[in-house]
N, C-alpha and C. Protein backbone atom coordinates (compact mmCIF):
# COMPACT_ATOMS: atom_id res chain seq x y z
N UNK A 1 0.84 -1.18 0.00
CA UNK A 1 0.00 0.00 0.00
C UNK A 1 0.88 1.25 0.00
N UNK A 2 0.53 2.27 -1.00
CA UNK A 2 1.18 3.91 -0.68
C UNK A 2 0.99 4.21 0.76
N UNK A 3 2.52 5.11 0.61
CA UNK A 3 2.21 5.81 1.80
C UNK A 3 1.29 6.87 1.89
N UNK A 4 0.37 7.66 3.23
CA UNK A 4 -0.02 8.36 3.03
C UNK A 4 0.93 9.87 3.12
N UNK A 5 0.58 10.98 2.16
CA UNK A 5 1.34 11.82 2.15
C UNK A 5 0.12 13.48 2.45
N UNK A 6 0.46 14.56 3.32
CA UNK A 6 0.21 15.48 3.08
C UNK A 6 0.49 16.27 1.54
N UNK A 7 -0.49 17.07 1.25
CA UNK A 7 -1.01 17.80 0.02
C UNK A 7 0.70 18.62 -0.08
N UNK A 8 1.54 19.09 0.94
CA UNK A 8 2.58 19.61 0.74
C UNK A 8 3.39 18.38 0.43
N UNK A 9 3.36 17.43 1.51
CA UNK A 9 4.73 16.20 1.04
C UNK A 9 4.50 15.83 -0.48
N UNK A 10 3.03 15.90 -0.83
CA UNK A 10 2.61 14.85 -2.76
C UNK A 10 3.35 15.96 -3.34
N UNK A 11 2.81 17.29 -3.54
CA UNK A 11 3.44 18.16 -3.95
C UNK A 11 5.15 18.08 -4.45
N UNK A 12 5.81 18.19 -3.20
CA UNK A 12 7.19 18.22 -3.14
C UNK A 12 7.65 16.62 -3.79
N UNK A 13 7.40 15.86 -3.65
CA UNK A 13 7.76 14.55 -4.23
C UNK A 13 7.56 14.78 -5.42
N UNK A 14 6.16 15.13 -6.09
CA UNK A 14 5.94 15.24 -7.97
C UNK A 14 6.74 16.27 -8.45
N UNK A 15 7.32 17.11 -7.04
CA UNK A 15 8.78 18.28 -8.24
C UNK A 15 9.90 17.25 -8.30
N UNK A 16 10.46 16.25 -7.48
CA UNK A 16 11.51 15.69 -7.31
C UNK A 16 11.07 14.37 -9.25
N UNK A 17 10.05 14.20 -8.94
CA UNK A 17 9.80 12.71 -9.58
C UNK A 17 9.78 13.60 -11.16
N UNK A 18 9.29 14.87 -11.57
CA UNK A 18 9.59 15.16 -12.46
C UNK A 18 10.90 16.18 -12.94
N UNK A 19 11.22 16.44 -11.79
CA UNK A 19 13.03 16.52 -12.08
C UNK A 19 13.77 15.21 -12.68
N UNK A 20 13.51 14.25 -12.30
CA UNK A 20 13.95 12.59 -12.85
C UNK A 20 13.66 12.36 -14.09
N UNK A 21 11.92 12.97 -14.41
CA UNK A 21 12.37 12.65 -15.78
C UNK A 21 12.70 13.17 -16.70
N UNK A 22 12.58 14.71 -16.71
CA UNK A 22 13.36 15.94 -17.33
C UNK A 22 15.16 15.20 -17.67
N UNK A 23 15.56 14.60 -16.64
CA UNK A 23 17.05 14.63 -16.50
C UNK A 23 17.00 13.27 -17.31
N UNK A 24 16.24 12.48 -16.98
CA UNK A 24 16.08 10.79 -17.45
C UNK A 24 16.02 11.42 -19.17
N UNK A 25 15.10 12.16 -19.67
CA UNK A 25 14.65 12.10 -21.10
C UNK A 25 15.84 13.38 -21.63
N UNK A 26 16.16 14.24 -20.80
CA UNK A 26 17.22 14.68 -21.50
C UNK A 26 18.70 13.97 -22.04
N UNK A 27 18.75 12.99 -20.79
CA UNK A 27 20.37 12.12 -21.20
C UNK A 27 20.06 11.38 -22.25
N UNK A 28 18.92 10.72 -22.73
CA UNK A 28 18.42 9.31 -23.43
C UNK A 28 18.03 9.38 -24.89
N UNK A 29 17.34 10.74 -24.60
CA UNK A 29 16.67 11.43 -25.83
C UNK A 29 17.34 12.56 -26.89
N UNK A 30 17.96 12.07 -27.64
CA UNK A 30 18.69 12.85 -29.25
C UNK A 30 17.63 14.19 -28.65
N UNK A 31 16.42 13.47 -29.59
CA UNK A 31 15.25 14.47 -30.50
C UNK A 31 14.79 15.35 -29.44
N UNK A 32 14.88 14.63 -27.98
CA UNK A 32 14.28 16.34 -26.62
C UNK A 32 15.60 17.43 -27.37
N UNK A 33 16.84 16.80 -26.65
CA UNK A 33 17.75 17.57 -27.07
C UNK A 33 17.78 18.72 -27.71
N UNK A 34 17.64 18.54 -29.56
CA UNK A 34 17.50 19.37 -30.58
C UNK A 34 16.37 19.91 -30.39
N UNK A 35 15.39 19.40 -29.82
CA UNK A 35 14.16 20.15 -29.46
C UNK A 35 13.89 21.54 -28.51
N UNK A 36 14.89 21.04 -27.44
CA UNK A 36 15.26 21.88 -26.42
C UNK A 36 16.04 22.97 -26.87
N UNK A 37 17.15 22.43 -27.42
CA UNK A 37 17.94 23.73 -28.21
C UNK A 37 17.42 24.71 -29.22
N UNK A 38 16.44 24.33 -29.89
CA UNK A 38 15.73 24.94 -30.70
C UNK A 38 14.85 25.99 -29.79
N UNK A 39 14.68 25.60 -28.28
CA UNK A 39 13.08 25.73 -27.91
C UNK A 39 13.98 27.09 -27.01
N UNK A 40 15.44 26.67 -26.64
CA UNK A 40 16.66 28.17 -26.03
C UNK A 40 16.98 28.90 -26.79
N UNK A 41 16.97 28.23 -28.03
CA UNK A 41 17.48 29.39 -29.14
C UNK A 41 16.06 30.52 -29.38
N UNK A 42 14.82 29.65 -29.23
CA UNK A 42 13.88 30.96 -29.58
C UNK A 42 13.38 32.04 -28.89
N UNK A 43 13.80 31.54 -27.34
CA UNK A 43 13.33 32.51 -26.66
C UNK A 43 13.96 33.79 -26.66
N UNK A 44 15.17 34.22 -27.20
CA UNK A 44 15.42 35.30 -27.22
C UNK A 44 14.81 36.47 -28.52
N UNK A 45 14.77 35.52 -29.78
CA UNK A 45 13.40 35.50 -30.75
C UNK A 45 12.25 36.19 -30.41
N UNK A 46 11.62 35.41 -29.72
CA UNK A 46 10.20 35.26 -28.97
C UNK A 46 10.19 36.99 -28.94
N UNK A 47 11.31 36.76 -27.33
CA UNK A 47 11.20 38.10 -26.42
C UNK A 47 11.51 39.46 -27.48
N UNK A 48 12.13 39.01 -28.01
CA UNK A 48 12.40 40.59 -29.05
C UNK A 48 11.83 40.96 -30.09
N UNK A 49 10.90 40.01 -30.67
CA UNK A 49 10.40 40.14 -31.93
C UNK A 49 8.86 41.40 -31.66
N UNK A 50 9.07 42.50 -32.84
CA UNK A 50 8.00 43.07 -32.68
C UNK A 50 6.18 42.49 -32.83
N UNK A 51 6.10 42.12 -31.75
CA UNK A 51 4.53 41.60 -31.87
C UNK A 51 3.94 41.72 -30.34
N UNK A 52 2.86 41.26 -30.63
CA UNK A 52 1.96 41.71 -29.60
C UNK A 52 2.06 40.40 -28.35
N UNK A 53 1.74 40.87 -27.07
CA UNK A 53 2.02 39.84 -26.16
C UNK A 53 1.19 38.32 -26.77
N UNK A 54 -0.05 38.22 -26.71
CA UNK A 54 -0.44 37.43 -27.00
C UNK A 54 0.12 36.38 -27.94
N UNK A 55 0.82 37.18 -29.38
CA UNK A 55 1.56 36.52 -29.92
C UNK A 55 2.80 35.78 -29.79
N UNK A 56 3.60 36.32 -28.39
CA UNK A 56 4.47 36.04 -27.73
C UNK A 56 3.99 34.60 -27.33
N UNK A 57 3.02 34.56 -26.26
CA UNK A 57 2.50 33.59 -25.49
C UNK A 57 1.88 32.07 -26.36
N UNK A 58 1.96 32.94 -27.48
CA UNK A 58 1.30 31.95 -28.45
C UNK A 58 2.54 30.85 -28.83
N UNK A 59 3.34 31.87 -29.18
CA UNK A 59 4.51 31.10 -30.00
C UNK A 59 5.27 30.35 -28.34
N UNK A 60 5.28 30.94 -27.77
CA UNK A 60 5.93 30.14 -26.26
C UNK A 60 5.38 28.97 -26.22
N UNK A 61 3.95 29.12 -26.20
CA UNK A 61 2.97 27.24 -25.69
C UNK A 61 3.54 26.82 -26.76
N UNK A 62 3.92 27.12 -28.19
CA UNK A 62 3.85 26.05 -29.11
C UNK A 62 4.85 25.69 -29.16
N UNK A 63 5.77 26.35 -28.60
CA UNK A 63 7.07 25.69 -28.41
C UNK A 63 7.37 24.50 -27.42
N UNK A 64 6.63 24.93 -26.40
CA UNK A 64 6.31 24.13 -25.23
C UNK A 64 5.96 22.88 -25.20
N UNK A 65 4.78 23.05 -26.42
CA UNK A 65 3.82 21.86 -26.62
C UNK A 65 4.67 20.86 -27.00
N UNK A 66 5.66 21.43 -28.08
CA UNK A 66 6.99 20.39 -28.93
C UNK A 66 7.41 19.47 -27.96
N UNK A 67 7.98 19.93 -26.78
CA UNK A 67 8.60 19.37 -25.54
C UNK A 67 7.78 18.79 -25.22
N UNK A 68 6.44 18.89 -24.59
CA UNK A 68 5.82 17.82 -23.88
C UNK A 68 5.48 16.74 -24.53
N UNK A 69 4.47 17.30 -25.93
CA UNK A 69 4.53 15.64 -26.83
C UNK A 69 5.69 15.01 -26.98
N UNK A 70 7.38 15.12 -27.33
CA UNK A 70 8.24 14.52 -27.28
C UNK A 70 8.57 13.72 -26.11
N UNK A 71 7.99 14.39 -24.71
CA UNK A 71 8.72 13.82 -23.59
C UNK A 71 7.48 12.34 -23.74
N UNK A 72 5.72 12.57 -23.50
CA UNK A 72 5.43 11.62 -23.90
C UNK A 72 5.43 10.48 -24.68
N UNK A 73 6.06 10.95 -26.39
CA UNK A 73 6.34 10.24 -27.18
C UNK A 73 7.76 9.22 -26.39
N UNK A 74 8.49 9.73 -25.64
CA UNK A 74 9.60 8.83 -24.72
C UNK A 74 8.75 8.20 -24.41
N UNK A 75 7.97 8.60 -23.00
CA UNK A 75 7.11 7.34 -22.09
C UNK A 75 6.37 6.08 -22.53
N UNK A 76 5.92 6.89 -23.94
CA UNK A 76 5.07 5.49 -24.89
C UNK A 76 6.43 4.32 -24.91
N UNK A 77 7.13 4.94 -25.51
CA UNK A 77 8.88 4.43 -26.32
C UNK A 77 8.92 3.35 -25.11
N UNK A 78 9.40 3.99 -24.34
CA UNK A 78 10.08 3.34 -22.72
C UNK A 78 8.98 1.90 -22.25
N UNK A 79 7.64 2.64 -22.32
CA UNK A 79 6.85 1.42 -21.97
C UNK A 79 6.85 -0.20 -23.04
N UNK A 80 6.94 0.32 -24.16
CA UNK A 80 6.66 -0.54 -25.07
C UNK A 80 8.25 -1.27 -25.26
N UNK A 81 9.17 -0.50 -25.06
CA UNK A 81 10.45 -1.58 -24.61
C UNK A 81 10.09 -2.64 -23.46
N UNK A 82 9.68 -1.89 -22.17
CA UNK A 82 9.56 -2.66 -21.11
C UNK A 82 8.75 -3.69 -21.32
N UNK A 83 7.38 -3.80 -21.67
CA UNK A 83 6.06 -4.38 -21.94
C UNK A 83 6.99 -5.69 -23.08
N UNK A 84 7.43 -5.19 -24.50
CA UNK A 84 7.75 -6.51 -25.53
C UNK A 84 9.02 -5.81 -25.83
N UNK A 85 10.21 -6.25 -24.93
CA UNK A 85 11.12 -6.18 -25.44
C UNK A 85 11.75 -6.82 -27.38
N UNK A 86 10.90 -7.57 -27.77
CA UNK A 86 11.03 -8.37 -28.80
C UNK A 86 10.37 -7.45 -29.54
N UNK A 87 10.44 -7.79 -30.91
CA UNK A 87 9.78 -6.86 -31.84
C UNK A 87 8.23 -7.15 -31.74
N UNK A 88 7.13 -6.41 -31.84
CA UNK A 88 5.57 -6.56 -31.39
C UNK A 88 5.15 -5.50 -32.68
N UNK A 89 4.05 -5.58 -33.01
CA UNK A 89 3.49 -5.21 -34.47
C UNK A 89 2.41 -3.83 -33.66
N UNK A 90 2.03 -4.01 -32.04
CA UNK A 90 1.13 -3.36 -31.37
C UNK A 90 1.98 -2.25 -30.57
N UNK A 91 3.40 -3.21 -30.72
CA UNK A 91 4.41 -1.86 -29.96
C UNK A 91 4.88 -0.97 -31.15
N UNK A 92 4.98 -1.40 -32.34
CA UNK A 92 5.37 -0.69 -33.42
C UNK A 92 4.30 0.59 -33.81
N UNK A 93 3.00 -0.19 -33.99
CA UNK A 93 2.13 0.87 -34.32
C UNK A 93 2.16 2.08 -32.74
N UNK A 94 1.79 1.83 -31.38
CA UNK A 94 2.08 2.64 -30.56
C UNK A 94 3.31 3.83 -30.26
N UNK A 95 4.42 3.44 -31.02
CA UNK A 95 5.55 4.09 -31.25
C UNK A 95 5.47 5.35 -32.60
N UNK A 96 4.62 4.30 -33.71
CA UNK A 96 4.39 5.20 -34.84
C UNK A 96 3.60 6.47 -34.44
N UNK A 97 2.81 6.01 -33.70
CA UNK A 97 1.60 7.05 -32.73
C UNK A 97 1.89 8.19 -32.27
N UNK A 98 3.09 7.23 -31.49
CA UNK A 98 3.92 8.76 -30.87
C UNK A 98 4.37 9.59 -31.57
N UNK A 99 5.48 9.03 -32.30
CA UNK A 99 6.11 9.89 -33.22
C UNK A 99 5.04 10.52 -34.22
N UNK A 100 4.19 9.69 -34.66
CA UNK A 100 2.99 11.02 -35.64
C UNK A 100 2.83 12.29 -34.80
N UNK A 101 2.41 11.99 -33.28
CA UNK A 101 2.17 13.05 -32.57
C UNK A 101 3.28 14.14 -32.36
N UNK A 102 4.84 14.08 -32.74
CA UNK A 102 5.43 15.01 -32.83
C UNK A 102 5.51 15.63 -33.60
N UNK A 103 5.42 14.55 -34.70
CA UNK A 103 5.39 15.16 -36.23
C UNK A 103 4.31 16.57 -36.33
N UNK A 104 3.42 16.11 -35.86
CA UNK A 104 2.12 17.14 -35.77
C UNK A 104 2.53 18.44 -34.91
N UNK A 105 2.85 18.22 -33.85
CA UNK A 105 3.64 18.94 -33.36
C UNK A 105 4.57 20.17 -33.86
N UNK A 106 5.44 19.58 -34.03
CA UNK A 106 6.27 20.56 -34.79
C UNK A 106 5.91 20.96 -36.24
N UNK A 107 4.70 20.13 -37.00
CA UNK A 107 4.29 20.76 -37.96
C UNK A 107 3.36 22.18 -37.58
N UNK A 108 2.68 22.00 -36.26
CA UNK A 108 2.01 23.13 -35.74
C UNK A 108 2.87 24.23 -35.37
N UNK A 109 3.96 23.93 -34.89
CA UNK A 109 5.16 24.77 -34.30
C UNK A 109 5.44 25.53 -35.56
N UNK A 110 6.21 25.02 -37.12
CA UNK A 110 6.24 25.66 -37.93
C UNK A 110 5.31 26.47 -38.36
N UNK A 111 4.17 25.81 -38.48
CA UNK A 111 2.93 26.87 -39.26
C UNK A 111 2.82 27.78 -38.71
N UNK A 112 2.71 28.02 -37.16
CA UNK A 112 2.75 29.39 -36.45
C UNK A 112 3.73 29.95 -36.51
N UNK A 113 5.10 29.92 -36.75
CA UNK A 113 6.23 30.42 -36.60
C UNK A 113 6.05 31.13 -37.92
N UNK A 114 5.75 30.29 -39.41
CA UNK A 114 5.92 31.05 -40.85
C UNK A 114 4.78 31.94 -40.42
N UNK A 115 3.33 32.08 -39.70
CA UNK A 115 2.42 32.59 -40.33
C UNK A 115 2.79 34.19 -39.35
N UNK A 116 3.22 34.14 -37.87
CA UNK A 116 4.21 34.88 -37.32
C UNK A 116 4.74 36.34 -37.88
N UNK A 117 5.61 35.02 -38.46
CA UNK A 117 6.69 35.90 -39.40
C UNK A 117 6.46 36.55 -40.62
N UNK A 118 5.49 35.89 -41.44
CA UNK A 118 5.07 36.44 -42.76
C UNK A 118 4.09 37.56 -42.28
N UNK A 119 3.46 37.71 -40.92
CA UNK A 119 2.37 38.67 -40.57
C UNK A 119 3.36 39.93 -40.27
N UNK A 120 5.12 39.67 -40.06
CA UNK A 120 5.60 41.09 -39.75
C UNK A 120 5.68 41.64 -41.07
N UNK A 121 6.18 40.75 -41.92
CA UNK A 121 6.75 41.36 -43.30
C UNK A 121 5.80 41.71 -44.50
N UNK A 122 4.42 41.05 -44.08
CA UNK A 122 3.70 41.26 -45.50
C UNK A 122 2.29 41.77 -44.78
């Protein structure tokens, strides 16, 4: 049985448990990586570019979003190693899943970034 924990102890444990996997999916993961670097390189972008806050905030979540579907697209990854280490046709398609979901991702990430940018210049 769990232990029982005060609303402060759950708290403080889910910063520790997702410090682990920030650090877990950064060492493991290429694609967080380039993702991440992409996601440091824009914020100075972001912050300076003439546009309106909202647009700021916009382009921030979507950057954001990149990172979190990737970190999930890991957890799928990770489980479906653990679950059939052997090749599985149900772990394959679940993996494809993931990765569609980044794909989408960063296809959303671009489209806002060109439509952004083409809204300063044209």
């Amino acid at each position: 049985m769990k232990p029982e924990y005060s609303s402060l102890q759950r708290i403080w444990k889910a910063c520790f448990h997702s410090r682990d996997g920030l650090v877990d999916v950064y060492r493991r993961e290429a694609a967080f990586r380039q993702e991440l670097a992409l996601f440091l390189l824009s914020l100075p972008i972001i912050i300076f570019l003439p546009i309106s806050l909202t647009s700021k905030l916009v382009l921030l979540g979507i950057n954001t979003l990149v990172l979190i579907t990737e970190i999930l697209n890991s957890a799928i990854e990770a489980v479906v190693d653990l679950v059939s280490p052997d090749f599985s046709e149900l772990g394959k398609k679940a993996k494809d899943m993931g990765s569609a979901a980044v794909f989408i991702a960063l296809a959303l990430a671009a489209s806002v970034w060109a439509i952004t940018l083409f809204s300063l210049y044209f």
